[in-house]
N, C-alpha and C. Protein backbone atom coordinates (compact mmCIF):
# COMPACT_ATOMS: atom_id res chain seq x y z
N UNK A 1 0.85 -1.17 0.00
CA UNK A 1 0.00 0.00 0.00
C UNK A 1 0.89 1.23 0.00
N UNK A 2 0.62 2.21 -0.59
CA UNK A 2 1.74 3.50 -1.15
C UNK A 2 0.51 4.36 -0.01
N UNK A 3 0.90 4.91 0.73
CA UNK A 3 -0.08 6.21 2.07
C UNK A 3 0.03 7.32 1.64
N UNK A 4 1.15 7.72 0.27
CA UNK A 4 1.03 8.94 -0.31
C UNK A 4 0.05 8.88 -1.46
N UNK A 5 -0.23 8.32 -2.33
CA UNK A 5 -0.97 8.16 -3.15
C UNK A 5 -2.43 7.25 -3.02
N UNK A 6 -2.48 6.74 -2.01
CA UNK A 6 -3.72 5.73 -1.59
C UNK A 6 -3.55 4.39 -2.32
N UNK A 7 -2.87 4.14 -3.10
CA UNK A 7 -3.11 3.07 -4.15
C UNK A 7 -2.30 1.92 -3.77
N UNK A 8 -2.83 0.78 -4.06
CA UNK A 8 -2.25 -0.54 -3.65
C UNK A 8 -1.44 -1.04 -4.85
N UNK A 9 -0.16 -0.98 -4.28
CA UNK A 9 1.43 -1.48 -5.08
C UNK A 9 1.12 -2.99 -5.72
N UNK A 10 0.97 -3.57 -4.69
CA UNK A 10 0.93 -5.34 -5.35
C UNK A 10 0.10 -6.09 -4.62
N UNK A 11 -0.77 -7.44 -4.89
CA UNK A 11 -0.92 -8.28 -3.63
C UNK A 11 -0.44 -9.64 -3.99
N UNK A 12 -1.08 -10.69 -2.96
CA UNK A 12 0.41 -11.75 -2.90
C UNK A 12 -1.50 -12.49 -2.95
N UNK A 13 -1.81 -13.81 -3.27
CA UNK A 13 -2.96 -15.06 -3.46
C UNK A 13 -1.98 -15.76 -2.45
N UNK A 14 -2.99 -16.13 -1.33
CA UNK A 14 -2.32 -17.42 -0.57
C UNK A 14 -3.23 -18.60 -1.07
N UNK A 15 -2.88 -19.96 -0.37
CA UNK A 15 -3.43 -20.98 -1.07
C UNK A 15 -4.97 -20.85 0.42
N UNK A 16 -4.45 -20.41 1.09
CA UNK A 16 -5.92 -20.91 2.28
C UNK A 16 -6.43 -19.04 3.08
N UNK A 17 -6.60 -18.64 3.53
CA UNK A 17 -7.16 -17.56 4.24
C UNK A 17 -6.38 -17.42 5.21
N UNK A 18 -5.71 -16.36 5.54
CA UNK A 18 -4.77 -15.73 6.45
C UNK A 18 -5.97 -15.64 7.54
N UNK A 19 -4.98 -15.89 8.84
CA UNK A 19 -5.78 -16.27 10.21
C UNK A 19 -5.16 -14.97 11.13
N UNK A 20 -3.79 -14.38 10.88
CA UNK A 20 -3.42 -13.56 11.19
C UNK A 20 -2.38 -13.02 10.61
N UNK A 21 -2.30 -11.78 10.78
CA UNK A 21 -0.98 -10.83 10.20
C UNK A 21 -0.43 -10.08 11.09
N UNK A 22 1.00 -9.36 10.99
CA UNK A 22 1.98 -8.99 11.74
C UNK A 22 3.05 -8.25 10.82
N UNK A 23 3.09 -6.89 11.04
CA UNK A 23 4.42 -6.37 10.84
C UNK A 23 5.49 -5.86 11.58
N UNK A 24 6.76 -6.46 10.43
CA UNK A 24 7.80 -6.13 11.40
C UNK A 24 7.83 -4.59 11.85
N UNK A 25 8.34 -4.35 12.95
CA UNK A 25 8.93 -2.74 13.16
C UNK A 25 9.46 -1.86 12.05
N UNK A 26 10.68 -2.77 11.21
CA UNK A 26 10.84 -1.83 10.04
C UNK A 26 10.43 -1.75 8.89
N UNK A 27 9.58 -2.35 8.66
CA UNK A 27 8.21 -2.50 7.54
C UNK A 27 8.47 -3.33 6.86
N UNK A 28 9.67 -4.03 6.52
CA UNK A 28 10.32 -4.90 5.70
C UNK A 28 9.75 -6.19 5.66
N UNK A 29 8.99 -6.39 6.93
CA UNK A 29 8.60 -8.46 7.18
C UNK A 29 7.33 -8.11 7.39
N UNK A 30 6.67 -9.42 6.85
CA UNK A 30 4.90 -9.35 7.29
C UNK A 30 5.34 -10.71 7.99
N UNK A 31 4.36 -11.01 8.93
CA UNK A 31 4.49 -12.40 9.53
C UNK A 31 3.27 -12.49 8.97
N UNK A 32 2.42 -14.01 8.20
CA UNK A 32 1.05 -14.23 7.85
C UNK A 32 1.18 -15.13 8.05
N UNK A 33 -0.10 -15.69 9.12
CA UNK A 33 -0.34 -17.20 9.72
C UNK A 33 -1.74 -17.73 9.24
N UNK A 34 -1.98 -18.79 8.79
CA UNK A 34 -2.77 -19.83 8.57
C UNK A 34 -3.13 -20.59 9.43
N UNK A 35 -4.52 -21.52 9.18
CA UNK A 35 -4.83 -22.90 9.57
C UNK A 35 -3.42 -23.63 10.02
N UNK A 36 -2.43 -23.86 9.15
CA UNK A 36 -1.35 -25.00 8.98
C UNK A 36 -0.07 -24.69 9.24
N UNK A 37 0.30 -23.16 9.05
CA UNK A 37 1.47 -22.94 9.34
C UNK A 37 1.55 -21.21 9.15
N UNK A 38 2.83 -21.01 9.47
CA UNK A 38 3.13 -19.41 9.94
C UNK A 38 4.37 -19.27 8.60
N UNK A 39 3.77 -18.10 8.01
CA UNK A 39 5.32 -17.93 6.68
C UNK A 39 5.73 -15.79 7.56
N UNK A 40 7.07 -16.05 6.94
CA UNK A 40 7.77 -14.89 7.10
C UNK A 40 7.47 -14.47 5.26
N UNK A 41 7.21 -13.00 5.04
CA UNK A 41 7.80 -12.49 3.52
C UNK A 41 8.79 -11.30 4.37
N UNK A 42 9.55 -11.28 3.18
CA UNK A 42 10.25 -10.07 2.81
C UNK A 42 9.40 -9.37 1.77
N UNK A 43 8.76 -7.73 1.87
CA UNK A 43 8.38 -7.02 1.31
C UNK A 43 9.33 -6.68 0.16
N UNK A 44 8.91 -6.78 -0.73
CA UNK A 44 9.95 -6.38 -1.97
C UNK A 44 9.25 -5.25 -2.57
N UNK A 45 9.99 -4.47 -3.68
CA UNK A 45 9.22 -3.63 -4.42
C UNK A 45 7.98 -3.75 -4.69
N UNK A 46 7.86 -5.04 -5.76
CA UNK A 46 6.77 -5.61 -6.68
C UNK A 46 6.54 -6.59 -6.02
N UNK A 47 6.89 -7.51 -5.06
CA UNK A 47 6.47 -8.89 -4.83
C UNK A 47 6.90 -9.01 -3.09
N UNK A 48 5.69 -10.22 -3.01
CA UNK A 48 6.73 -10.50 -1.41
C UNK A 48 7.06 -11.56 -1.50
N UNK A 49 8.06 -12.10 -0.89
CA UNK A 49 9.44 -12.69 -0.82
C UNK A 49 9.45 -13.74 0.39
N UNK A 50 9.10 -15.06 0.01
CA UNK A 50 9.04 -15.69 0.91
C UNK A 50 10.62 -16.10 1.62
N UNK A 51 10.16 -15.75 3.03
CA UNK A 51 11.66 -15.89 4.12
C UNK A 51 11.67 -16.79 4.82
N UNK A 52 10.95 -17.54 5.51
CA UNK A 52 10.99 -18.22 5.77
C UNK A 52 9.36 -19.29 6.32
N UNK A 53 9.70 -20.97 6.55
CA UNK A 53 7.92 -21.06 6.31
C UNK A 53 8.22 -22.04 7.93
N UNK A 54 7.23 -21.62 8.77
CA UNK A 54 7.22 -21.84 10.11
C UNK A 54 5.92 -22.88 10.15
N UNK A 55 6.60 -24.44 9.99
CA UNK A 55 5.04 -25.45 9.26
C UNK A 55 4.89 -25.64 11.31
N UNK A 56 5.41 -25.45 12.10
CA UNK A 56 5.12 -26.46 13.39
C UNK A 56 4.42 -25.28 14.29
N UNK A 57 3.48 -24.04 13.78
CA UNK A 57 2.50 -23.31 14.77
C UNK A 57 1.27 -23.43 13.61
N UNK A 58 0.39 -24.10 14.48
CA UNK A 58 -1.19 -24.09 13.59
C UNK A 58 -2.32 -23.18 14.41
N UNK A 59 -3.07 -22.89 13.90
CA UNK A 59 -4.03 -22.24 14.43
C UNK A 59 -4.20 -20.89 14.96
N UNK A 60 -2.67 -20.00 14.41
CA UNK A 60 -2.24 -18.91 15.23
C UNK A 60 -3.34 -17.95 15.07
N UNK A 61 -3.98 -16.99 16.24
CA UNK A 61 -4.80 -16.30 15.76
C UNK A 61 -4.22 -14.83 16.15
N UNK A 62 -3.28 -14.79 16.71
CA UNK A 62 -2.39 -13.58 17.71
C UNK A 62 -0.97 -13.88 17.26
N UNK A 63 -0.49 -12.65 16.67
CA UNK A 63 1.15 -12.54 16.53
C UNK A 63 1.45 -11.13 16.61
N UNK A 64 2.83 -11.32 17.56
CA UNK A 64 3.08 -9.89 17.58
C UNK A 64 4.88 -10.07 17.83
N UNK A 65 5.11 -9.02 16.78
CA UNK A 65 6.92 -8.74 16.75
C UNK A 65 7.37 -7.99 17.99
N UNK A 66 8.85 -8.47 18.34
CA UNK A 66 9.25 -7.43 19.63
C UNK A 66 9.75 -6.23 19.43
N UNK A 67 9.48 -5.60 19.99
CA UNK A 67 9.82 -4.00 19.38
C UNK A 67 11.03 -3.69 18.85
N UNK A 68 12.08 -4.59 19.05
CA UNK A 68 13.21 -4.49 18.21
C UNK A 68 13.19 -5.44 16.82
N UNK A 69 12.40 -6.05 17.02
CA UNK A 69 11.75 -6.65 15.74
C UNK A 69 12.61 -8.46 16.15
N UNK A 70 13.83 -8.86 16.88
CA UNK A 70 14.02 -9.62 16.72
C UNK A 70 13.57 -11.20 17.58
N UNK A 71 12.71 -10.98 17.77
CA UNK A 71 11.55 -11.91 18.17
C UNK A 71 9.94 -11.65 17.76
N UNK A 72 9.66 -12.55 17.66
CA UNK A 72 7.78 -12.91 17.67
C UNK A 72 7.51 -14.02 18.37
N UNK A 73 6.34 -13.78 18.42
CA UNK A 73 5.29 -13.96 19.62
C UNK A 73 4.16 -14.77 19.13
N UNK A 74 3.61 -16.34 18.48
CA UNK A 74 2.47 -16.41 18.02
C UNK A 74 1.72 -17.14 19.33
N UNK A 75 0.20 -16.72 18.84
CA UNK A 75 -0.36 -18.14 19.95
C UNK A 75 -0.54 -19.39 19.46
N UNK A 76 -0.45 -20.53 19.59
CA UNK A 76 -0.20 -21.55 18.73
C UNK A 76 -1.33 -22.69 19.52
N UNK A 77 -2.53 -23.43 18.35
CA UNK A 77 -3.38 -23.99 19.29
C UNK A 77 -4.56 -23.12 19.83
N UNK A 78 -4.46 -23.34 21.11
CA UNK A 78 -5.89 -22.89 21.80
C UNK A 78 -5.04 -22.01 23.10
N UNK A 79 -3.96 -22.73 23.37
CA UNK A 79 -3.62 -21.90 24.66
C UNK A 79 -2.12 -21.56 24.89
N UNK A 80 -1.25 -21.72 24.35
CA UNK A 80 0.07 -21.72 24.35
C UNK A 80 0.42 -20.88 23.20
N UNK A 81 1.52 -20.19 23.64
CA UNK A 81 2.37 -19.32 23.04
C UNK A 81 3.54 -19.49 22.70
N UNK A 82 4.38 -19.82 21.15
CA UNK A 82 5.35 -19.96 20.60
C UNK A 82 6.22 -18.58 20.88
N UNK A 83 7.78 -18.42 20.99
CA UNK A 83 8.42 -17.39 20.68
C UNK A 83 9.01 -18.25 19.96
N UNK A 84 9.84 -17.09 18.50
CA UNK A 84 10.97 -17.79 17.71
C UNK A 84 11.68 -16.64 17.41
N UNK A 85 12.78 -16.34 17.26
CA UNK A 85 14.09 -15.72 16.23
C UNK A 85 13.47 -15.36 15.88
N UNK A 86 13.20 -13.92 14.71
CA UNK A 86 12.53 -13.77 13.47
C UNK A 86 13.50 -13.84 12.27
N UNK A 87 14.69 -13.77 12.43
CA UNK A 87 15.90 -14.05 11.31
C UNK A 87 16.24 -15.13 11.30
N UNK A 88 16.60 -15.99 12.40
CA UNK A 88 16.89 -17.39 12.06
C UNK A 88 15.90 -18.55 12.07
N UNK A 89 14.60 -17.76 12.33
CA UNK A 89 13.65 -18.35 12.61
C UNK A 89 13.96 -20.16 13.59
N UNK A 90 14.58 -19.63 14.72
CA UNK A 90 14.34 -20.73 15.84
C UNK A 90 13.63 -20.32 16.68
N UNK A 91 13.32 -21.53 17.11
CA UNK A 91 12.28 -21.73 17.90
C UNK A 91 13.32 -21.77 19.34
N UNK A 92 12.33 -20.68 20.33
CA UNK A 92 12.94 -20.17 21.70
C UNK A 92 12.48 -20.81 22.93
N UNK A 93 11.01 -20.59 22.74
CA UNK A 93 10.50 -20.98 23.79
C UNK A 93 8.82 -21.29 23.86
N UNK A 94 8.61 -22.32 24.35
CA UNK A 94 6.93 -22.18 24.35
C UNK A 94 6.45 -21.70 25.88
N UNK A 95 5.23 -21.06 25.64
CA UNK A 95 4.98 -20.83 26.85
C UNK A 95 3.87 -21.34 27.37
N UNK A 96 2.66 -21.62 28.53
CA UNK A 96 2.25 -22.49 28.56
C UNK A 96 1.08 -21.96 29.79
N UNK A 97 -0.11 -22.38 29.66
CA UNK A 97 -0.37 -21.47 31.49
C UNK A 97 -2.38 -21.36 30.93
N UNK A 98 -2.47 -20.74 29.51
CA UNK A 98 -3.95 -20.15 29.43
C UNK A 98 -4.61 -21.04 29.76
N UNK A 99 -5.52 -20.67 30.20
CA UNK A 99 -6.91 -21.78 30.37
C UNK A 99 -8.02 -21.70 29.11
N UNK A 100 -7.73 -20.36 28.44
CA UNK A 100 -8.71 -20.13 27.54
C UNK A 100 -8.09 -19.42 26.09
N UNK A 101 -8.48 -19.47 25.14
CA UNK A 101 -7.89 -18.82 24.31
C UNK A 101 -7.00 -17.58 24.22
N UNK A 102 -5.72 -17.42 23.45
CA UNK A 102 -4.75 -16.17 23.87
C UNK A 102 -5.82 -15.19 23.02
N UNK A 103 -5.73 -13.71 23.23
CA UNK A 103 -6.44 -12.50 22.71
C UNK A 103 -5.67 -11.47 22.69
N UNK A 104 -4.62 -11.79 23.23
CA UNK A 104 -4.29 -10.40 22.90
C UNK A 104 -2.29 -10.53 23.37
N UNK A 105 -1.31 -9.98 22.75
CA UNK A 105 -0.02 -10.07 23.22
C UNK A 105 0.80 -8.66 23.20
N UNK A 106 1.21 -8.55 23.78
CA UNK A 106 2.07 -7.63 23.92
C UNK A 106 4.05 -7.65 24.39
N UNK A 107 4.90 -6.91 24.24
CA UNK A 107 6.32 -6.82 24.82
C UNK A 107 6.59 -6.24 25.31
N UNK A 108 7.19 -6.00 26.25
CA UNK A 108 7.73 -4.68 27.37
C UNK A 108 8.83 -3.89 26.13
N UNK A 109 9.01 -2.41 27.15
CA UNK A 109 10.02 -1.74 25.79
C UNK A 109 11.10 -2.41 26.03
N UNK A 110 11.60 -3.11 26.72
CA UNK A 110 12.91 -3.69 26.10
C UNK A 110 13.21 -5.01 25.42
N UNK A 111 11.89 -5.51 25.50
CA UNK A 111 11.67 -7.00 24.85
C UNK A 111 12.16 -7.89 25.87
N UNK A 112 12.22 -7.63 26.89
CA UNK A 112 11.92 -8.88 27.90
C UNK A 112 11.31 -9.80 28.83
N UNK A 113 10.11 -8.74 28.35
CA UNK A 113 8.49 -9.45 29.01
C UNK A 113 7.67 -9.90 28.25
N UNK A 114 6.83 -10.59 28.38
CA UNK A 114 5.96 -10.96 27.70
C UNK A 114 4.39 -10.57 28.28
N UNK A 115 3.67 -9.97 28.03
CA UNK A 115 2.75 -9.98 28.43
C UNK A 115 1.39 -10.60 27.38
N UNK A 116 0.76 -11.23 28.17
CA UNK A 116 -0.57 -12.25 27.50
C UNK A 116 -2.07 -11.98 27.68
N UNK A 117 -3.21 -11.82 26.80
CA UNK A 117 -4.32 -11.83 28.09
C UNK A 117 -5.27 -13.16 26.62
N UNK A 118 -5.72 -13.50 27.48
CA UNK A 118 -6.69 -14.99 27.49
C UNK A 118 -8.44 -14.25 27.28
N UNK A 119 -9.15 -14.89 26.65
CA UNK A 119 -10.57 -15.06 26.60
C UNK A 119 -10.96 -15.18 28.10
N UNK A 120 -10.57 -15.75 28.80
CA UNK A 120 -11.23 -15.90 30.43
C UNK A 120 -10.52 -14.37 31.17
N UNK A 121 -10.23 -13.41 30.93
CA UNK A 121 -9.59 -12.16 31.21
C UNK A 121 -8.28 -12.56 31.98
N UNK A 122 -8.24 -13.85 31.68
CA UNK A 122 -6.49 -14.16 32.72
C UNK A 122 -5.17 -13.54 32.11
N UNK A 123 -4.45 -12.61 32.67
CA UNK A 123 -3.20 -11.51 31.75
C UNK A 123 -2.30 -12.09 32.45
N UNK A 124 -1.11 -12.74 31.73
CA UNK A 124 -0.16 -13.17 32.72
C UNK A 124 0.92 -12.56 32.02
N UNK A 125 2.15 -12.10 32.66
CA UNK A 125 3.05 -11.61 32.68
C UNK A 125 4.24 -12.85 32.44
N UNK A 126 5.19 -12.62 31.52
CA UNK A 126 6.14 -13.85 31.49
C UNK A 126 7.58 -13.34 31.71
N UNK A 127 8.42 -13.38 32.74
CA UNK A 127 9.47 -12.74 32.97
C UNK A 127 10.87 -13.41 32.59
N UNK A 128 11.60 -12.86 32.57
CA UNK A 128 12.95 -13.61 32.29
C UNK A 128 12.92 -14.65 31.27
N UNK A 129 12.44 -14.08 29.81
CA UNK A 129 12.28 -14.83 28.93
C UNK A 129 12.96 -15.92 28.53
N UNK A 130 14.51 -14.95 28.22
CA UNK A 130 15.30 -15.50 27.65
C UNK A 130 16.74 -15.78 28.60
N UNK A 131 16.14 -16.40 29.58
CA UNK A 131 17.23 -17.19 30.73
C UNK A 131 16.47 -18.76 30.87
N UNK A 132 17.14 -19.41 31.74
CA UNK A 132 16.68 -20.67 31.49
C UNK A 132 15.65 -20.94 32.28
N UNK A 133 15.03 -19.73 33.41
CA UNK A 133 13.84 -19.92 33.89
C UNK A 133 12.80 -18.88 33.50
N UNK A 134 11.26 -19.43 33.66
CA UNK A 134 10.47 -18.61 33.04
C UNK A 134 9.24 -18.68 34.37
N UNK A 135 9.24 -17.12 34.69
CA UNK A 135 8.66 -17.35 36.02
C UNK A 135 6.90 -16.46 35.23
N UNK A 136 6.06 -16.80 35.79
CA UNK A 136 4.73 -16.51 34.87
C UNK A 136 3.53 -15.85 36.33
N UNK A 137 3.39 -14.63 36.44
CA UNK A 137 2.71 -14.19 37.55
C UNK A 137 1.05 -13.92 36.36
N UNK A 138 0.22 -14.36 37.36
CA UNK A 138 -1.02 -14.49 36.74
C UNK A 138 -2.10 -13.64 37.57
N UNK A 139 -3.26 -13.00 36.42
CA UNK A 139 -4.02 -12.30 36.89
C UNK A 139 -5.37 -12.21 36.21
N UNK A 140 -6.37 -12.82 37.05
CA UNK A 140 -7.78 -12.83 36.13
C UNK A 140 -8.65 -11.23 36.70
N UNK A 141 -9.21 -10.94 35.76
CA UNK A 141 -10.31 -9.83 35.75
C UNK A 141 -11.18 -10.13 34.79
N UNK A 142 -11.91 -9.41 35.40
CA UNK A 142 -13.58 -9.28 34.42
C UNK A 142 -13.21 -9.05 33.31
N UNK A 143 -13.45 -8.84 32.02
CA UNK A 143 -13.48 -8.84 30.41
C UNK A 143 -12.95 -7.70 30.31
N UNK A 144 -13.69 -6.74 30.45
CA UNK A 144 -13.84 -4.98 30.42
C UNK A 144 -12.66 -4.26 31.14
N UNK A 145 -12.08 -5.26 31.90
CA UNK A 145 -11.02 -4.76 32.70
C UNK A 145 -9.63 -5.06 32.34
N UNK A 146 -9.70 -6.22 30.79
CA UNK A 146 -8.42 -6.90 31.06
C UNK A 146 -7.33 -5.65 29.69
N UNK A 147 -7.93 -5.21 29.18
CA UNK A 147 -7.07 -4.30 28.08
C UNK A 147 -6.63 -3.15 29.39
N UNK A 148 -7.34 -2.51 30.11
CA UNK A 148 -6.79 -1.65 30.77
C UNK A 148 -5.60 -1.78 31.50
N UNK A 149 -5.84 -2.90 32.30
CA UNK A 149 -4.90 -4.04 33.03
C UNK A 149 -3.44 -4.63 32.41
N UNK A 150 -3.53 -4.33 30.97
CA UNK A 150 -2.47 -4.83 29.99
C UNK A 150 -2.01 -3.89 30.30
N UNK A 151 -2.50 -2.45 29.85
CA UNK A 151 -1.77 -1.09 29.61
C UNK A 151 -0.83 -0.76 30.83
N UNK A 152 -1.64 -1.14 31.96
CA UNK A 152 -1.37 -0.77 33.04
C UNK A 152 0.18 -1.34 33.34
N UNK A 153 0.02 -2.49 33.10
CA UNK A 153 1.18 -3.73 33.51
C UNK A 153 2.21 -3.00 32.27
N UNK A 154 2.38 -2.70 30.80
CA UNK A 154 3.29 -2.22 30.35
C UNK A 154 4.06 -0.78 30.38
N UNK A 155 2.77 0.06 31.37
CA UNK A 155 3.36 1.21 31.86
C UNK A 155 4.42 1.07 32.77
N UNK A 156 4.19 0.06 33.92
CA UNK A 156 4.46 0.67 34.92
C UNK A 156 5.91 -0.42 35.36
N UNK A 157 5.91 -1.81 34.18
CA UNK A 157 7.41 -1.96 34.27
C UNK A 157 8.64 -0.95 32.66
């Protein structure tokens, strides 16, 4: 999409219906997830550029890049959350805990939190990502309360 001119540059035909989308920070990567699997493009001029194809997350309905762009975040399934590389595309860490569908993800500004919130308003916080322990403080609220509750939790670490 060109924002100076309104007009749409190119589009890409997938074989099944995108379940979710994700851009990188520097506009360069779309993350687009499916039924079956999660692909990386590289935005090109005229075309996008497949980077890499992530067949082992199904069902992702939530993805979100870390603000430095070098991690993502999908929900994978019904209740668990994949992190991977976004350049070498490895796989980091799963995370594990919802009772109910993921809805919503977020990263702290330095990319070392994870924050989650669930269909049952449960927001859990995931600390010390990327050490070999992963400590997960949990918090249910009413529906109406749980976006505020996100904001809140990324203000105030």
């Amino acid at each position: 999409w060109n924002y100076l001119n309104w007009k749409c540059e190119f589009t890409k035909e997938l074989p099944s219906d995108p379940t979710c989308v994700a851009l990188h920070p520097s506009g360069f990567i779309v993350l687009v997830a499916t039924k079956a699997r999660v692909k990386l493009y590289n935005i090109g001029m005229t075309k996008l550029i497949t980077m890499s194809d992530i067949p082992g997350i199904k069902h992702c309905k939530v993805a979100r890049f870390s603000n430095g762009g070098q991690y993502f975040a999908c929900s994978s399934g019904i209740t668990n959350i994949v992190i991977y590389s976004t350049f070498q595309s490895q796989h980091l860490h799963t995370l594990v805990g919802h009772i109910a569908f993921v809805r919503g993800l977020d990263w702290s500004a330095d990319d070392s939190k994870l924050y989650s919130v669930g269909a049952d308003g449960g927001t859990y916080l995931s600390l010390s990502l990327f050490s070999l322990s992963i400590h997960t403080h949990t918090h249910t609220l009413e529906s109406y309360n749980r976006c505020v509750w996100l904001a809140y939790l990324r203000w105030k670490t």
